[in-house]
Protein backbone atom coordinates (compact mmCIF):
# COMPACT_ATOMS: atom_id res chain seq x y z
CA UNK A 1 20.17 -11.72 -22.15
CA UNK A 2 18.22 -9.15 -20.59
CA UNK A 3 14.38 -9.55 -19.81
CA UNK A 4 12.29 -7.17 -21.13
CA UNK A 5 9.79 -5.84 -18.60
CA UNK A 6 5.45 -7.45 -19.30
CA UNK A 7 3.84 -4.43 -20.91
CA UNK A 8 1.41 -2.99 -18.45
CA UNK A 9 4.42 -3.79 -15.48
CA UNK A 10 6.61 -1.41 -13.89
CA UNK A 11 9.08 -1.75 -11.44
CA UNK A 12 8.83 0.82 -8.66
CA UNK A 13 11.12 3.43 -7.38
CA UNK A 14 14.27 1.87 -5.13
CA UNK A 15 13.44 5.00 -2.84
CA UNK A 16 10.11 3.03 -1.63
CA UNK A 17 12.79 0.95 0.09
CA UNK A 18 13.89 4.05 2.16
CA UNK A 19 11.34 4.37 4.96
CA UNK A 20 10.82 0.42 6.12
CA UNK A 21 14.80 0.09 5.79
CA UNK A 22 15.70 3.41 8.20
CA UNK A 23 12.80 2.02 10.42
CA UNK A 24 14.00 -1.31 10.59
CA UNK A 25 17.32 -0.36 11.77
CA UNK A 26 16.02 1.65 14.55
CA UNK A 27 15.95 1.07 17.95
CA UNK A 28 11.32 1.23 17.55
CA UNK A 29 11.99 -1.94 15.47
CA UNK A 30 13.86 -4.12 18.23
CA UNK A 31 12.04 -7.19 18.56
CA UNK A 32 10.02 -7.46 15.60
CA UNK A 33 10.81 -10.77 14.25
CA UNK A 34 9.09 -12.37 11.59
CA UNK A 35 6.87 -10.42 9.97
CA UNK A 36 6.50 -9.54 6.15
CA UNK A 37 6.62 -5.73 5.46
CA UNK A 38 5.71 -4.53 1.96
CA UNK A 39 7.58 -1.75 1.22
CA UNK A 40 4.26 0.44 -0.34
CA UNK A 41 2.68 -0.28 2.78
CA UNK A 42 4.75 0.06 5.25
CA UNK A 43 3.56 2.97 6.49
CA UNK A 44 -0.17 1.76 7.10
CA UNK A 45 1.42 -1.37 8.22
CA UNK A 46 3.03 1.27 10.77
CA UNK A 47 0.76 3.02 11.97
CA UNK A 48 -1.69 0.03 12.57
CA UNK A 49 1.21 -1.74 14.44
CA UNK A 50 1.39 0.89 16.87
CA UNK A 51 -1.09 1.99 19.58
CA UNK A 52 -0.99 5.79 19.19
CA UNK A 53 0.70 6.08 15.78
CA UNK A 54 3.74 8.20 17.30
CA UNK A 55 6.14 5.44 14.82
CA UNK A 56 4.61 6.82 12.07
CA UNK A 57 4.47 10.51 12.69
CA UNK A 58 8.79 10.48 12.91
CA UNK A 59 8.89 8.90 9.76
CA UNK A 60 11.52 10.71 7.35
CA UNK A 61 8.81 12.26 4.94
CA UNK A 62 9.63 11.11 1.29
């Protein structure tokens, strides 16, 4: 039986995966190791992460 979805919920868009997935597969990601990455923030959770923000400016744009 399927559940039906809270009124005032939505899911979000799978593509919000996209960026934190490509990045985490990279070679900027090696050695990050336990750390929780929100998918709608990644990309403040970027660009704080790194000291000049370069991470974040090759991001694909969505």
């Amino acid at each position: 039986m399927a559940r039906r979805v809270p009124e005032g919920h939505r899911f979000l868009e799978p593509a919000v995966m996209g960026p934190p997935i490509v990045w985490l597969a990279s070679d900027e990601a090696a050695g990050v190791h336990d750390e929780r990455i929100v998918a709608v923030k990644f990309e403040r959770w970027l660009r704080e992460r790194t000291v000049d923000g370069e991470a974040a400016r090759r991001l694909p744009s969505r």
